[in-house]
Protein backbone atom coordinates (compact mmCIF):
# COMPACT_ATOMS: atom_id res chain seq x y z
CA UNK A 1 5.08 -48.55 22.00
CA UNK A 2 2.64 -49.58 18.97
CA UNK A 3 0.86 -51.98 21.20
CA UNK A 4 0.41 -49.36 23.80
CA UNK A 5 -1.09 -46.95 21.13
CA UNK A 6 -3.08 -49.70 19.53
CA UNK A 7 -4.61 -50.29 23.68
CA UNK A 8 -5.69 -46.43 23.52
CA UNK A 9 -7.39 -46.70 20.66
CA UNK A 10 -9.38 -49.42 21.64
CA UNK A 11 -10.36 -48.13 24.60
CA UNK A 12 -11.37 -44.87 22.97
CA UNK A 13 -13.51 -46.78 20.93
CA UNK A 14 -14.91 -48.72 23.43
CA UNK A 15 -15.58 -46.50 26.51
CA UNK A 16 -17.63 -44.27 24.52
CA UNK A 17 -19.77 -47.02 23.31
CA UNK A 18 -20.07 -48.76 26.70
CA UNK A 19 -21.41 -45.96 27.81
CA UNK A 20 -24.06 -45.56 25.21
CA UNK A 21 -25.46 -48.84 25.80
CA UNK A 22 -25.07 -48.55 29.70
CA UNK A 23 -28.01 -45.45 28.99
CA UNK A 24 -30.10 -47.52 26.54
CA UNK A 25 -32.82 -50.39 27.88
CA UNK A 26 -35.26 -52.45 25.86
CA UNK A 27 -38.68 -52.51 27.06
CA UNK A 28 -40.11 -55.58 28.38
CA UNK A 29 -44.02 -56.07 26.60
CA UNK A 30 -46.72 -57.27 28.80
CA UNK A 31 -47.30 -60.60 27.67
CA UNK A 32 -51.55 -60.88 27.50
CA UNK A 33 -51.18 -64.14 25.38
CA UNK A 34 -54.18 -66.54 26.80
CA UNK A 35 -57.76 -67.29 27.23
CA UNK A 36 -59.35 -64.46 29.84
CA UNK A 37 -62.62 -65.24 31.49
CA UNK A 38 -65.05 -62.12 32.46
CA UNK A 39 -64.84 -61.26 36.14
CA UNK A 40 -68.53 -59.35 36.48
CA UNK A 41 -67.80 -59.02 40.17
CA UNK A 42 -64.93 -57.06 39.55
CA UNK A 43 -65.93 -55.08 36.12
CA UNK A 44 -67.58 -52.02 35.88
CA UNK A 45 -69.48 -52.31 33.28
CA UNK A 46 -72.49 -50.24 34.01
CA UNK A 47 -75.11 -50.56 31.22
CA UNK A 48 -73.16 -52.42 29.10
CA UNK A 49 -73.01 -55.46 30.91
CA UNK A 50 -74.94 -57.75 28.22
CA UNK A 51 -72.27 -56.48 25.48
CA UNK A 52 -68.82 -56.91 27.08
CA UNK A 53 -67.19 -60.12 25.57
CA UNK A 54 -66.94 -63.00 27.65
CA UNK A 55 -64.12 -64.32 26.97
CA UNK A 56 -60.67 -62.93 25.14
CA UNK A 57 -58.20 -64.81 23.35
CA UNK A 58 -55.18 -63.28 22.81
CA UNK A 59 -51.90 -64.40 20.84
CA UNK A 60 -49.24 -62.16 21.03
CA UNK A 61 -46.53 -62.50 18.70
CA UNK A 62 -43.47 -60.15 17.58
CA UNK A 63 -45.35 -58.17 15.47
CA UNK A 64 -48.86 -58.66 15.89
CA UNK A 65 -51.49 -59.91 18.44
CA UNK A 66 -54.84 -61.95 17.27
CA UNK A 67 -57.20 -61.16 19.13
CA UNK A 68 -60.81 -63.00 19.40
CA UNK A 69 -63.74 -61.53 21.15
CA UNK A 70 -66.93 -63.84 22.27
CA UNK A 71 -69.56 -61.79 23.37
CA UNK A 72 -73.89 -63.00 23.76
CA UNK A 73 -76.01 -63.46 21.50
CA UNK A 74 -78.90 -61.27 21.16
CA UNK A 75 -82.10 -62.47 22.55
CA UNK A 76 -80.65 -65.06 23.35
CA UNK A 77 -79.05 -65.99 20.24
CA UNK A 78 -75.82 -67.47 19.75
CA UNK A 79 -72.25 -65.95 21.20
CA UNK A 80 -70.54 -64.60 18.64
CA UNK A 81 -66.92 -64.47 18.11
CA UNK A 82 -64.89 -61.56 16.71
CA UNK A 83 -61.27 -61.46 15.36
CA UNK A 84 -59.10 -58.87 14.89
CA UNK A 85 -55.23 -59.12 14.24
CA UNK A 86 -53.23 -55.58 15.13
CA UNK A 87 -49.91 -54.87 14.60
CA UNK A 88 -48.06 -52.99 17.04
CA UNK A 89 -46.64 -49.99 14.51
CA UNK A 90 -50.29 -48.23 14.49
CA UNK A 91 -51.42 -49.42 11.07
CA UNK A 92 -54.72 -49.04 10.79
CA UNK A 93 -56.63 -52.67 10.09
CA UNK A 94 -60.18 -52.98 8.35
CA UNK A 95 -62.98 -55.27 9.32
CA UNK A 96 -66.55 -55.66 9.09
CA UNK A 97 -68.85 -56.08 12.29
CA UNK A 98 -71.79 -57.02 13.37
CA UNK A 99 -75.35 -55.75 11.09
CA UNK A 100 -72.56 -55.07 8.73
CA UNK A 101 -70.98 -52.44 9.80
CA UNK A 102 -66.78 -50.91 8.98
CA UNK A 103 -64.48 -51.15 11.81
CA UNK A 104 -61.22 -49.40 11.33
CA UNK A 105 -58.74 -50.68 14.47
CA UNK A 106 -55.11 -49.83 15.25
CA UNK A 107 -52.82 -50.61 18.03
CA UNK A 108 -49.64 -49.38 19.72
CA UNK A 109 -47.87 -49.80 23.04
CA UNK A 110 -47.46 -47.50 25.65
CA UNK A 111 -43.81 -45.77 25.97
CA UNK A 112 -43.14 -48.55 28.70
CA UNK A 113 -44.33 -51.67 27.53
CA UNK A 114 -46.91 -52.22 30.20
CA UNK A 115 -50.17 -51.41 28.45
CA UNK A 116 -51.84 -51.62 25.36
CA UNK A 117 -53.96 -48.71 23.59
CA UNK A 118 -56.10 -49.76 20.62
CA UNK A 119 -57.89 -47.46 18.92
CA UNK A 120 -61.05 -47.90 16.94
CA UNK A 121 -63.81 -46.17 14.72
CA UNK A 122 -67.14 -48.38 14.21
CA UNK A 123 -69.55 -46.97 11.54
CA UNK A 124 -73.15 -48.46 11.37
CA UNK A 125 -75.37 -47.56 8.62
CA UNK A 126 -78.79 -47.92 9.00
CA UNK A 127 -81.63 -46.75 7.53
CA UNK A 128 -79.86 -44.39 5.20
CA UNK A 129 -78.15 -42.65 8.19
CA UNK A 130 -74.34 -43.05 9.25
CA UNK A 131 -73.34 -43.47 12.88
CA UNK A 132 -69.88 -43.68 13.61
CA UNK A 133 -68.81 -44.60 17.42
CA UNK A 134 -64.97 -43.71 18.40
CA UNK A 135 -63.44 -46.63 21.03
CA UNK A 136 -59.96 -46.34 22.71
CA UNK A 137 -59.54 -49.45 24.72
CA UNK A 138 -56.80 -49.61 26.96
CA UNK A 139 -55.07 -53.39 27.91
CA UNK A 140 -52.82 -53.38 30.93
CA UNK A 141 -52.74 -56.14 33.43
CA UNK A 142 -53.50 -55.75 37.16
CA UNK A 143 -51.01 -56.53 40.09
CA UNK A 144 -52.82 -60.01 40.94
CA UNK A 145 -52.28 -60.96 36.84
CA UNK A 146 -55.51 -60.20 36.12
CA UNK A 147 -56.39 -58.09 32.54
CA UNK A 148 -58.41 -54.68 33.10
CA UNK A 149 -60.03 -53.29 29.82
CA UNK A 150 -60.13 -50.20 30.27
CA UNK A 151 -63.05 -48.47 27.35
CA UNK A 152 -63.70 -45.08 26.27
CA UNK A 153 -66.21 -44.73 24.06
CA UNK A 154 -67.84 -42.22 22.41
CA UNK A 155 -70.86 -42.01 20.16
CA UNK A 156 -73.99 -39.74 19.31
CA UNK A 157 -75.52 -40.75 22.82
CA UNK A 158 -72.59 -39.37 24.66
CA UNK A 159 -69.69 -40.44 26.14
CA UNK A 160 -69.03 -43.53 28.60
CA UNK A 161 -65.84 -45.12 30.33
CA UNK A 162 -66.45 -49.46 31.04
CA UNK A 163 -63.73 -51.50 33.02
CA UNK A 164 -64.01 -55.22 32.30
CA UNK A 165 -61.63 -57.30 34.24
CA UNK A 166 -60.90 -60.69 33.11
CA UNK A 167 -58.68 -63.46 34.87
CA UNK A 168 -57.09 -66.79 33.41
């Protein structure tokens, strides 16, 4: 009879939580680790063309990505590579940019794992004024593999939306 008693217990114990776990998944990332090329055929950059980075780096690890940014030179200058490291939580990272001026970037994942949302503030100063230009650049890779940069940006001039697609 103790056995049989000691069996019901168990299986109290254990239904309940099989059932809990049955209910609970773990989101599968998009992996965008790699070297992406710029696809100009298949971007939408608009205006913009001449300052969309040609190639992406990316090296996604548990808790972070790296990623590194070459874009032209200016007349015809040399590229120039970027590099930002985000962590995934939203903490807000600090960098400087080009002439000089403060990025502040942040990351986070979507809900479902499929796309990543970075957000970022740019502030040039330049000849005593301030001009601060709000990104939100959304990561998500297309069916075919391919990685769509999605931009939104946002600055004195107005607002405009860029899609850069890049491939392996």
């Amino acid at each position: 009879m103790k056995q049989i008693f000691s069996r019901r217990k168990l299986f109290a114990i254990l239904i309940p939580a099989a059932l809990l776990f049955s209910f609970t998944t773990v989101v599968d990332k998009v992996n965008f680790s790699g070297t992406w090329k710029l696809d100009e055929g298949k971007s939408e950059l608009g205006n913009f063309t001449a300052f969309a980075a040609r190639t992406i780096k990316a090296e996604q690890k548990d808790s972070a990505i790296t990623i590194s940014k070459t874009i032209p030179g200016f007349n015809g200058g040399e590229p120039r590579t970027t590099t930002t490291t985000l962590s995934y939580d939203g903490k807000v990272t600090e960098s400087t940019g080009f002439g000089g001026s403060k990025i502040k970037a942040a990351g986070k994942w979507s809900d479902d794992g499929q796309s990543f949302v970075i957000n970022s503030t740019i502030t040039f100063d330049r000849n005593g004024q301030s001009n601060e230009f709000k990104l939100t650049e959304t990561w998500t890779l297309t069916k075919d593999g391919m990685l769509s940069l999605v931009t939104n940006s946002s600055s004195p001039n107005g607002d405009v939306t860029t899609t850069a697609i890049y491939s392996k």
